[in-house]
Protein backbone atom coordinates (compact mmCIF):
# COMPACT_ATOMS: atom_id res chain seq x y z
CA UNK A 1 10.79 2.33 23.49
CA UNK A 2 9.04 4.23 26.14
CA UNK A 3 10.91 7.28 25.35
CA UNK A 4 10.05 7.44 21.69
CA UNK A 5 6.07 7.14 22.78
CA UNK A 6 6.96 9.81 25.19
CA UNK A 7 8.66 11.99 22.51
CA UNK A 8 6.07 10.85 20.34
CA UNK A 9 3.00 12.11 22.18
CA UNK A 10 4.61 15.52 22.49
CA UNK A 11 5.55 15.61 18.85
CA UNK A 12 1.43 14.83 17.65
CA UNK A 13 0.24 17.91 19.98
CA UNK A 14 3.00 20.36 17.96
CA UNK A 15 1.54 18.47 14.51
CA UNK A 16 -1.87 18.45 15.50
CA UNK A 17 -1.85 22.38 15.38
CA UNK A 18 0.76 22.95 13.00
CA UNK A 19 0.63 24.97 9.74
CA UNK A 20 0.12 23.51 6.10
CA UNK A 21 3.25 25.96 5.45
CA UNK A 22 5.68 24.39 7.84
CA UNK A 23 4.46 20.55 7.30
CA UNK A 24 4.78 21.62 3.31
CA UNK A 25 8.58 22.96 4.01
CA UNK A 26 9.76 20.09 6.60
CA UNK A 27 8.76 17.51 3.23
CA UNK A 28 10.30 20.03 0.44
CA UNK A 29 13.41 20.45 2.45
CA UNK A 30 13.65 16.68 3.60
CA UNK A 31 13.70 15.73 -0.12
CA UNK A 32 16.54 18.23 -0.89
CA UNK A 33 18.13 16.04 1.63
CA UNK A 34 17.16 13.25 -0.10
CA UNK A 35 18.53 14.35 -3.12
CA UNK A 36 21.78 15.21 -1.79
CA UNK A 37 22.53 12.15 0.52
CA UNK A 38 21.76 10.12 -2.69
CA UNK A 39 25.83 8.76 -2.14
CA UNK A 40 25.05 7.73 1.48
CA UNK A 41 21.63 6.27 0.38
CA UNK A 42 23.37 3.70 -2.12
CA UNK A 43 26.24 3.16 0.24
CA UNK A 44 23.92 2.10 2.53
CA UNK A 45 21.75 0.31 0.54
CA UNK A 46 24.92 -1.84 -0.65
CA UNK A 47 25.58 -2.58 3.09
CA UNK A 48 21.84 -4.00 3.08
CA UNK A 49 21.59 -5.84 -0.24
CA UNK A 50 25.69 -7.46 0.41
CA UNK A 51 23.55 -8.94 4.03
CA UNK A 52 20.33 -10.05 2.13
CA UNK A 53 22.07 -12.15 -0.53
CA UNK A 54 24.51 -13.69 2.86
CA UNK A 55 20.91 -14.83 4.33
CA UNK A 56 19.82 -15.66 1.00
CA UNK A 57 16.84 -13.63 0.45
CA UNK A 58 14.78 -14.21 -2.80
CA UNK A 59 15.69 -12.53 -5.44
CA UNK A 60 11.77 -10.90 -5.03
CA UNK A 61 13.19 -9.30 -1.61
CA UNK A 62 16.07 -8.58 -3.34
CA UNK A 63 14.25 -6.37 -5.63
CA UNK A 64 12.07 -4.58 -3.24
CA UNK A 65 15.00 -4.00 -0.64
CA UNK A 66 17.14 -2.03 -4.26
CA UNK A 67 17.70 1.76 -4.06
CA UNK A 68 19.10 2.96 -7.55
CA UNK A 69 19.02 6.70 -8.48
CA UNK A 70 15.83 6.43 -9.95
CA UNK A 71 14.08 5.16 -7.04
CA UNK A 72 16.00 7.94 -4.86
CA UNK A 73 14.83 10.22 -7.34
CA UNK A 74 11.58 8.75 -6.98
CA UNK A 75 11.30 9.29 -3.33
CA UNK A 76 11.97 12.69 -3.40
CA UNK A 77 9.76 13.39 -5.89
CA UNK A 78 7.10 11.74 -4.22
CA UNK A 79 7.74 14.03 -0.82
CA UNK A 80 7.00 16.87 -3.14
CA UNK A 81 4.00 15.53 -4.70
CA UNK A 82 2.43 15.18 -0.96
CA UNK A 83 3.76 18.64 -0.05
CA UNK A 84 1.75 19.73 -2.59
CA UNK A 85 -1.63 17.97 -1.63
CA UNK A 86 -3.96 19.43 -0.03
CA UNK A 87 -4.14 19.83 4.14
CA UNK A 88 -6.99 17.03 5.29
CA UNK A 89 -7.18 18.65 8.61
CA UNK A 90 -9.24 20.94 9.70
CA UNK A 91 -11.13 19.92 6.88
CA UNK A 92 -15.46 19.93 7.06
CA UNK A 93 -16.70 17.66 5.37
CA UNK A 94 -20.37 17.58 6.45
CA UNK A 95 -21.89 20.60 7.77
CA UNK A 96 -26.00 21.03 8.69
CA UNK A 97 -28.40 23.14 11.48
CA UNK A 98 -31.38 21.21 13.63
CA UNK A 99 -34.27 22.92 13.70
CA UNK A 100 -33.57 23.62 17.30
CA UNK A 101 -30.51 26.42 15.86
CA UNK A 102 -27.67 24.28 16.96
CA UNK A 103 -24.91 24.30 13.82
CA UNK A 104 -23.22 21.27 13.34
CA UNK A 105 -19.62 20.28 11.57
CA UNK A 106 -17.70 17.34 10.62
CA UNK A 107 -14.31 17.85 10.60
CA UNK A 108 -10.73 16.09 10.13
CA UNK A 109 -8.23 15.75 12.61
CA UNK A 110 -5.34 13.15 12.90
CA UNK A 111 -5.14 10.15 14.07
CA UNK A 112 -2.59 10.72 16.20
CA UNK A 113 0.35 8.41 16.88
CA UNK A 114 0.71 5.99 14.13
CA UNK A 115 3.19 3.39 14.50
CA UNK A 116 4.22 1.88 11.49
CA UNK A 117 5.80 -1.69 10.63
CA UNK A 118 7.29 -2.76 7.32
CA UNK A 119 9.60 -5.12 5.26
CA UNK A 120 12.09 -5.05 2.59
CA UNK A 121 11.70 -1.71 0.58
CA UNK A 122 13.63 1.36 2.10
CA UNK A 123 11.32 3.77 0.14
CA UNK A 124 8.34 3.14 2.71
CA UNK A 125 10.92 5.01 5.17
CA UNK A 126 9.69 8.18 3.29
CA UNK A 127 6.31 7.21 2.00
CA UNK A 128 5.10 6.92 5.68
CA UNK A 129 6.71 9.37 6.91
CA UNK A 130 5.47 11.71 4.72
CA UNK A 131 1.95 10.96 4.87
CA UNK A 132 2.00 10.84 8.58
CA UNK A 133 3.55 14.19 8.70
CA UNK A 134 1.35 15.45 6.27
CA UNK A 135 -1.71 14.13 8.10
CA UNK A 136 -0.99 16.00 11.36
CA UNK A 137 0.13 12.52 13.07
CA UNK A 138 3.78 11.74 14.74
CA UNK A 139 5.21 8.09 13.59
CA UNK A 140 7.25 5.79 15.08
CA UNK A 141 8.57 3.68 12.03
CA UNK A 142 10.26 0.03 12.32
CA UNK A 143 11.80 -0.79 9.57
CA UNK A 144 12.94 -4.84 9.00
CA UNK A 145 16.01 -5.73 9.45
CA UNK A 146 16.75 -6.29 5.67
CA UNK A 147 16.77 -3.00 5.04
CA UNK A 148 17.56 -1.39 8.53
CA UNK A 149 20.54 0.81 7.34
CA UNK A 150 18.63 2.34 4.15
CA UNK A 151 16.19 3.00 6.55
CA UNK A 152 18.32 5.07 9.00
CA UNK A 153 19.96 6.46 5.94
CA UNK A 154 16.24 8.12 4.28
CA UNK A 155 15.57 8.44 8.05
CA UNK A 156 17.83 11.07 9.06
CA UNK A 157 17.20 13.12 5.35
CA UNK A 158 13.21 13.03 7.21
CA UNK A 159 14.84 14.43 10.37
CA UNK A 160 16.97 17.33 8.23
CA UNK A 161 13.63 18.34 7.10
CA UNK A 162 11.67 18.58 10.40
CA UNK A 163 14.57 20.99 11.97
CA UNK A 164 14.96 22.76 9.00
CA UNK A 165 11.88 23.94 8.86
CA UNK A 166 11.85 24.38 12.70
CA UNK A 167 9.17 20.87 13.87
CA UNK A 168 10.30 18.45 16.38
CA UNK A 169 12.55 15.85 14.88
CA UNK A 170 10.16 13.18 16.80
CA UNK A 171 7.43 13.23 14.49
CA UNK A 172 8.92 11.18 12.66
CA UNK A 173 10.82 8.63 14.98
CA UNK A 174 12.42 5.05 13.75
CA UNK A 175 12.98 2.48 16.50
CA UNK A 176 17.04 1.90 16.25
CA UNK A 177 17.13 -1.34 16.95
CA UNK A 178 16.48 -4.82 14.74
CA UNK A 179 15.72 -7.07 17.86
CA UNK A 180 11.65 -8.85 17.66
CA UNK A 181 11.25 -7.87 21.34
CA UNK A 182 10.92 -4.05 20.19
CA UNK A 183 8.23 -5.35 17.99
CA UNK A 184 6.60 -7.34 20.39
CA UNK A 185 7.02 -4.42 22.83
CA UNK A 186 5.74 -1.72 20.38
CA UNK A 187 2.49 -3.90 19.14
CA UNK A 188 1.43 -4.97 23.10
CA UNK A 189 3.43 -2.24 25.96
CA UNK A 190 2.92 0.66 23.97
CA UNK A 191 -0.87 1.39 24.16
CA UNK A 192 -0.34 4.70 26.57
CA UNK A 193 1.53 5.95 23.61
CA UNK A 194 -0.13 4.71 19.83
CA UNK A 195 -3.38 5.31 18.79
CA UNK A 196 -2.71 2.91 15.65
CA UNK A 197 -0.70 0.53 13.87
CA UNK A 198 0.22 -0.06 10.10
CA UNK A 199 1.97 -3.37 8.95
CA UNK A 200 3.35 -3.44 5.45
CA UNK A 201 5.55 -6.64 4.58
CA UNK A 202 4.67 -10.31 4.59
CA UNK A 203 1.84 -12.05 5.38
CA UNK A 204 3.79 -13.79 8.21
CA UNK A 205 4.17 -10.11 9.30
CA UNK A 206 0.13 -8.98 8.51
CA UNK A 207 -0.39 -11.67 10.60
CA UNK A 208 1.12 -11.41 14.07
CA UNK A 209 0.85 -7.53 13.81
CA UNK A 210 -3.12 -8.50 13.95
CA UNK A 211 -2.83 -11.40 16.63
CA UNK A 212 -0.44 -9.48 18.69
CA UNK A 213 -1.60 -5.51 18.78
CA UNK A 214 -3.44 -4.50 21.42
CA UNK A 215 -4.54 -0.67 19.41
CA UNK A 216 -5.98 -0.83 16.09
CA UNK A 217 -4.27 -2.35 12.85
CA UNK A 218 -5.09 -1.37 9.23
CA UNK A 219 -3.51 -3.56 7.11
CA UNK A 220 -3.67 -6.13 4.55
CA UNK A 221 -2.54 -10.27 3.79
CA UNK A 222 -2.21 -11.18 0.33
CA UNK A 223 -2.13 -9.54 -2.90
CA UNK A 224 -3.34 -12.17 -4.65
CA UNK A 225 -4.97 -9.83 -7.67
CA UNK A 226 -6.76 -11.59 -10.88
CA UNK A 227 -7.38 -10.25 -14.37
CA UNK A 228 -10.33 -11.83 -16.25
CA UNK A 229 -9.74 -11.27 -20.03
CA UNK A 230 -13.69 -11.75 -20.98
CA UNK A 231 -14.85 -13.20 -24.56
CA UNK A 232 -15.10 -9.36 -25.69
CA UNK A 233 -11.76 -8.82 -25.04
CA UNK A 234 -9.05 -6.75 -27.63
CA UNK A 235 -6.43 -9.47 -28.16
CA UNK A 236 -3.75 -6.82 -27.80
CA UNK A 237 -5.00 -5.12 -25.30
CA UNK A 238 -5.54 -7.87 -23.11
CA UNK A 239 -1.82 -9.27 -23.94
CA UNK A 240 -0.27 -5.82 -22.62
CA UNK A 241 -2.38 -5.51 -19.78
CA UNK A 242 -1.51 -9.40 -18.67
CA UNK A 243 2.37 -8.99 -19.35
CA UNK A 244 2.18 -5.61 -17.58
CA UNK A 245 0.03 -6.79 -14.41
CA UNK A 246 2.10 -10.15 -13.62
CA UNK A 247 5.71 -8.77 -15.31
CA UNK A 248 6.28 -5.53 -14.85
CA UNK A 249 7.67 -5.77 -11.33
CA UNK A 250 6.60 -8.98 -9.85
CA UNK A 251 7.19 -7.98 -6.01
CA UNK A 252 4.65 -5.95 -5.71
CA UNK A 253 1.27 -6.36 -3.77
CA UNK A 254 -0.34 -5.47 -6.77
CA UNK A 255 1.01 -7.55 -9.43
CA UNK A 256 -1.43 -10.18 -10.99
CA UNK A 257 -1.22 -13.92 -9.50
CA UNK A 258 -4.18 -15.67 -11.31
CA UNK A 259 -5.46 -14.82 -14.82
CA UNK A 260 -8.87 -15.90 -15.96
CA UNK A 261 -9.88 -16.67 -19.30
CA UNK A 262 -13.54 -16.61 -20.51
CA UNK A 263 -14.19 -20.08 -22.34
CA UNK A 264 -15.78 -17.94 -25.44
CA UNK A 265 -12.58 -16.13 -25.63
CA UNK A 266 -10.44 -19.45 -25.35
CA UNK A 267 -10.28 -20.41 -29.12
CA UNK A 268 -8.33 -16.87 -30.33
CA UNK A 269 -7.24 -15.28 -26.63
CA UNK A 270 -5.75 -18.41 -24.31
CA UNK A 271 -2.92 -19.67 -26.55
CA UNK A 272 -1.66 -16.16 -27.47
CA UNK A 273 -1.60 -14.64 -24.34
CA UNK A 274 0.33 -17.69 -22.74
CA UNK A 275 2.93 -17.63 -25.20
CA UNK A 276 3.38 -14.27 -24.64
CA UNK A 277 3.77 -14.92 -20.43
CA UNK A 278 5.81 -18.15 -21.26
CA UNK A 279 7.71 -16.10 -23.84
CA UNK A 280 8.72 -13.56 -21.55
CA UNK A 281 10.29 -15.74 -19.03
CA UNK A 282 7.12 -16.36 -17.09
CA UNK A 283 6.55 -19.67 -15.51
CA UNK A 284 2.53 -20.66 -16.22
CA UNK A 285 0.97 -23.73 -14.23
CA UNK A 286 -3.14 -23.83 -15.96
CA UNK A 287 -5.42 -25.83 -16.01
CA UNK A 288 -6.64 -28.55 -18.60
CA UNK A 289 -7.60 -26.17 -21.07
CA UNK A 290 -4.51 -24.03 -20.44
CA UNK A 291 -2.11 -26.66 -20.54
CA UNK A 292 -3.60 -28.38 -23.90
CA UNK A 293 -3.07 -24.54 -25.25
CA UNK A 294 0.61 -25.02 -24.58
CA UNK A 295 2.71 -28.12 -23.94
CA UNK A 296 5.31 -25.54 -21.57
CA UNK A 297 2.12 -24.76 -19.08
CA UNK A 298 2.68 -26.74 -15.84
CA UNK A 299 -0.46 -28.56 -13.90
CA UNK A 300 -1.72 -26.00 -11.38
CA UNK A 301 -2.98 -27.44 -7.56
CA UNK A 302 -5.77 -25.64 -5.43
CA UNK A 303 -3.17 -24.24 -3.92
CA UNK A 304 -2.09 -22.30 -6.82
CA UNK A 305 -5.54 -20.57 -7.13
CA UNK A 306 -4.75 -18.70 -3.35
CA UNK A 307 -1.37 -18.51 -3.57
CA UNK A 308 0.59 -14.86 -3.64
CA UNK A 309 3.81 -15.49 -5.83
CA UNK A 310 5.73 -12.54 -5.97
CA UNK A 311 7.39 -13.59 -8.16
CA UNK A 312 7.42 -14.34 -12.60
CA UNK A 313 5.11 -17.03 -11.87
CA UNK A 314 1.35 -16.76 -12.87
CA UNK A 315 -1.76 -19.25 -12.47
CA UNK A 316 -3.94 -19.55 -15.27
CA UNK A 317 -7.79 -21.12 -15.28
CA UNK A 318 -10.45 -20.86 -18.04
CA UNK A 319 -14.00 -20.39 -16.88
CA UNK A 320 -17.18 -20.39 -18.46
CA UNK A 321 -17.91 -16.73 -18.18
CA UNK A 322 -18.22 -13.40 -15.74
CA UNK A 323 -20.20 -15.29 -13.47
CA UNK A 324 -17.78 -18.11 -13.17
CA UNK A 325 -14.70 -15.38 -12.43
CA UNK A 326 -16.46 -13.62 -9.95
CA UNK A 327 -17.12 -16.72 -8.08
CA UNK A 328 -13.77 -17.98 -8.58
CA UNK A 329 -12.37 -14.66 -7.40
CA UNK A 330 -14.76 -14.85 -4.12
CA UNK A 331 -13.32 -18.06 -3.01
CA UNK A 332 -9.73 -17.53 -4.09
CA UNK A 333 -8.85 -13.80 -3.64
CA UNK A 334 -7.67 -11.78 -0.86
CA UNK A 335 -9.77 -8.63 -1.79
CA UNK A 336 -7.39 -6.55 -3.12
CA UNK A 337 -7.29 -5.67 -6.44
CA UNK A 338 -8.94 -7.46 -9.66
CA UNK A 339 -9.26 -6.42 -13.14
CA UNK A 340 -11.49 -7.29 -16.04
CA UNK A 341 -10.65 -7.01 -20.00
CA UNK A 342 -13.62 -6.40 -21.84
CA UNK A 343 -15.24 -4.34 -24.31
CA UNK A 344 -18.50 -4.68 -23.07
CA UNK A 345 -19.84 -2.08 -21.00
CA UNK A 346 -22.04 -4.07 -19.70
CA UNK A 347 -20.21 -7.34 -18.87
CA UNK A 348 -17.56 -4.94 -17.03
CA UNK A 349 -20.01 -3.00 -14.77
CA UNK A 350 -21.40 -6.59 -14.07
CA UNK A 351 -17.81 -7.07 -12.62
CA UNK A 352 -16.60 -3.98 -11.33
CA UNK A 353 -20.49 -3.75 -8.60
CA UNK A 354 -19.91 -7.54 -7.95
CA UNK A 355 -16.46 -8.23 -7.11
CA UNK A 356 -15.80 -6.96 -3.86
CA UNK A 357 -12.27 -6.44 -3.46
CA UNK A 358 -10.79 -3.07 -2.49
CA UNK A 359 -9.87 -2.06 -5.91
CA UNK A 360 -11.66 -2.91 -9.07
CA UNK A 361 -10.51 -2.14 -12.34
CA UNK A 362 -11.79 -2.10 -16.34
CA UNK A 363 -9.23 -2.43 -19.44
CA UNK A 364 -6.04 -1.78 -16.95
CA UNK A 365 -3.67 -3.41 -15.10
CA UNK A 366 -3.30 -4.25 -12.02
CA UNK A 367 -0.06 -2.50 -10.62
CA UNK A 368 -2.24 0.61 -11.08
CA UNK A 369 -2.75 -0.36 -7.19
CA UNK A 370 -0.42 2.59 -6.04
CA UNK A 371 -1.78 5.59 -4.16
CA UNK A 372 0.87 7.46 -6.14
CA UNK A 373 -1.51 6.35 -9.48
CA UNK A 374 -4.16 7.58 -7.88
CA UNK A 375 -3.23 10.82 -7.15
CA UNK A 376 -2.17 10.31 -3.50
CA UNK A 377 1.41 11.18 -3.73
CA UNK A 378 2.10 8.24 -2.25
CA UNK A 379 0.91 5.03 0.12
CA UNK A 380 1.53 3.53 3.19
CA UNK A 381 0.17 0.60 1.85
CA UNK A 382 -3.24 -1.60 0.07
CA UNK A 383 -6.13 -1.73 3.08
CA UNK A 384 -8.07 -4.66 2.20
CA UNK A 385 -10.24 -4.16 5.42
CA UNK A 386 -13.52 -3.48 5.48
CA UNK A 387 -13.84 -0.39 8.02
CA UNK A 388 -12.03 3.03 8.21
CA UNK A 389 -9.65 2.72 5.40
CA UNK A 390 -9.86 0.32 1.91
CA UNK A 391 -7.38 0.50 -0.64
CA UNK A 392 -4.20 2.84 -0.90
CA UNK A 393 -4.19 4.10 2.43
CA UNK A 394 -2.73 8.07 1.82
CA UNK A 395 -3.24 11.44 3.79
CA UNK A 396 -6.91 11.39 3.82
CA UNK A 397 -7.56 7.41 5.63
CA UNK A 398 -4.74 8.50 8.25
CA UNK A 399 -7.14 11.02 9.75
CA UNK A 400 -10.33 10.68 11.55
CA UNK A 401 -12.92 13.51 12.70
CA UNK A 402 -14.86 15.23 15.48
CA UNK A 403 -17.92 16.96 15.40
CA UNK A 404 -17.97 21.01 16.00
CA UNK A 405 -21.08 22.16 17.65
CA UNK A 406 -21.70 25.66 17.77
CA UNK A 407 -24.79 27.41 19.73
CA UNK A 408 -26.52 30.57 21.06
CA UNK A 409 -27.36 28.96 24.46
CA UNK A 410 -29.60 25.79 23.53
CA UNK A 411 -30.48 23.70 26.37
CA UNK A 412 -31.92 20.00 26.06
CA UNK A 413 -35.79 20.18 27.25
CA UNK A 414 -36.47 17.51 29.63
């Protein structure tokens, strides 16, 4: 472990001062590699899924731990799309003069070492690795043990990139071993060496990255996102953003956990739109109202209202307006993302400047929570802190800045 920070801290001097050119070719030639390991990637990937079904891993792990071609594809495609983003550092992005002549500049630099722990999905592997390379910063990625040899697989296409286009290979470094002391190590022993850590899994995980590191975290806990179909909702529109939100992949951070329907829309919106969930294979627990609207909706505990599923099942309350869903959200959610159906302008600003989660949405769903959807490239995860970096955390929150002070021989009167 101590060699990695060593190699580490090396690596993020060379980074710090290299190039948008060579960062840009070390990510277009690592997803060539990508591209052409794709046999090794699913060989390896088969290796990890055949060990998560022996340990009996939900079949939500099981569906963030799956490399197919199109999510290979995917992740080279996304190593492009950050190669062709634009370098943060060096960046000003606050320039003025005092009266006294001195000529001041904000500017971005990197972070520096970033060490990076995740769960399940192989494609964070590249996502991080990419950004962090792209941000000027070296990374030391741990990948869980679910997915360690996809990991070293995607790994070593990263390191093909960095020699090719002639950077140290240990800017992007991956701790080779699946033993909890490394973690422990990494979070508490390595604070010489990282400048900042980045959990991304579980909120088991979220959690003892944040009790245990002794540098600072950005991170998140739950994704437990809402949508709020108002009384001025389009029926269909609100039916496609629901089934898209909870259903279209249901592991996500972003998928919708709780929807919230406005008791003025309840007569012509609540019935439909569970029959459509409950149609679609989606297990429903409501409510009164919700389960009067449908005889298959299950009784729903407080728990239900904080609970992240992950999974095809859905919570589903009516409330007596806006006012009721932003308070419900307040005391239920885990500020991440939330989204309100509406065609009232008004109504929907009233939600989008009140709710105060790191991503607020109007008419759309919430797996829009991607930094890829946002133009990012890509993400190393949701921040659903408060300071340095909220929401999709891309190349731009992994840097920080300095201020450049330039003079013609001021001195500070006494």
């Amino acid at each position: 472990m101590l060699q990695l920070g060593v190699a580490a801290l090396a690596a993020a001097e060379v980074l710090a001062a290299a190039s948008r050119e060579l960062k840009d070719a070390a990510l277009i030639a690592a997803a060539a590699a990508i591209r052409a390991a794709a046999p090794r990637l699913l060989e390896a990937n088969a290796q990890d899924l055949q060990t998560a079904r022996a340990r009996g891993l939900s079949g939500a792990l099981l569906e963030r731990l799956l490399l197919d071609s199109t999510r290979i594809e995917s992740m080279a495609r996304g190593l492009e799309q950050v190669a062709a983003l634009e370098d943060p550092i060096g960046t000003v992005t606050a320039e003025w003069t005092q009266p006294n002549g001195l000529r001041f500049q904000r500017v971005r630099v990197p972070l520096g070492v970033i060490a990076i722990i995740y769960e399940s999905r192989p494609n964070v592997t590249a996502d991080a690795g990419a950004l962090c390379l792209k941000s000027g910063n070296a990374v030391i990625l741990r990948p869980g043990s679910e997915s360690f040899h996809s990991s070293a697989a995607i790994h070593a296409c990263l390191e093909a990139g960095l020699v090719a286009a002639g950077l140290p290979a240990a800017c992007i470094q991956r701790v080779p071993t699946t033993d909890r002391e490394a973690v422990r190590y990494l979070l508490a022993g390595m604070t010489d060496y990282i400048d900042v850590v980045v959990p991304r899994g579980g909120k088991g995980l979220i959690e003892r990255v944040q009790r245990e590191a002794r540098v600072p975290v950005i991170g998140h806990l739950d994704g437990n996102c809402h949508v709020y179909v108002d009384r001025e909702a389009d029926l269909a529109m609100a039916r496609e953003i629901v089934l898209n939100a909870k259903l279209r992949r249901t592991g996500i951070c972003g998928a919708a956990e709780t929807l919230l329907v406005d008791e003025g829309a309840a007569a012509t919106h609540l019935a439909p739109l569970l029959r459509a969930l409950l149609d679609a294979g989606c297990e429903v627990r409501g409510d009164a109202a919700a389960q009067a609207a449908d005889p298959r909706v299950l009784p729903a505990t407080e728990q239900d209202w904080l609970t992240e599923y992950l999974d095809a099942i859905i919570a589903v309350r009516v409330v007596p307006g806006v006012e009721a869903a932003i308070a419900h959200i307040a005391r239920y959610g885990s500020a991440h993302t939330e989204s309100i159906v509406t065609e009232n302008a008004v109504t929907a600003e009233r939600f989008l400047n009140a709710v105060d989660s790191a991503i607020v949405l109007h008419n759309a769903s919430t797996q829009f929570a991607d930094g890829g959807e946002f133009g990012m490239g890509a993400e190393i995860g949701i921040s659903t802190d408060r300071f340095h970096a909220r929401g999709p955390v891309g190349v731009e929150q992994l840097t920080s800045y300095k201020y450049v002070v330039r003079g013609t021989g001021q001195v500070r009167p006494g």
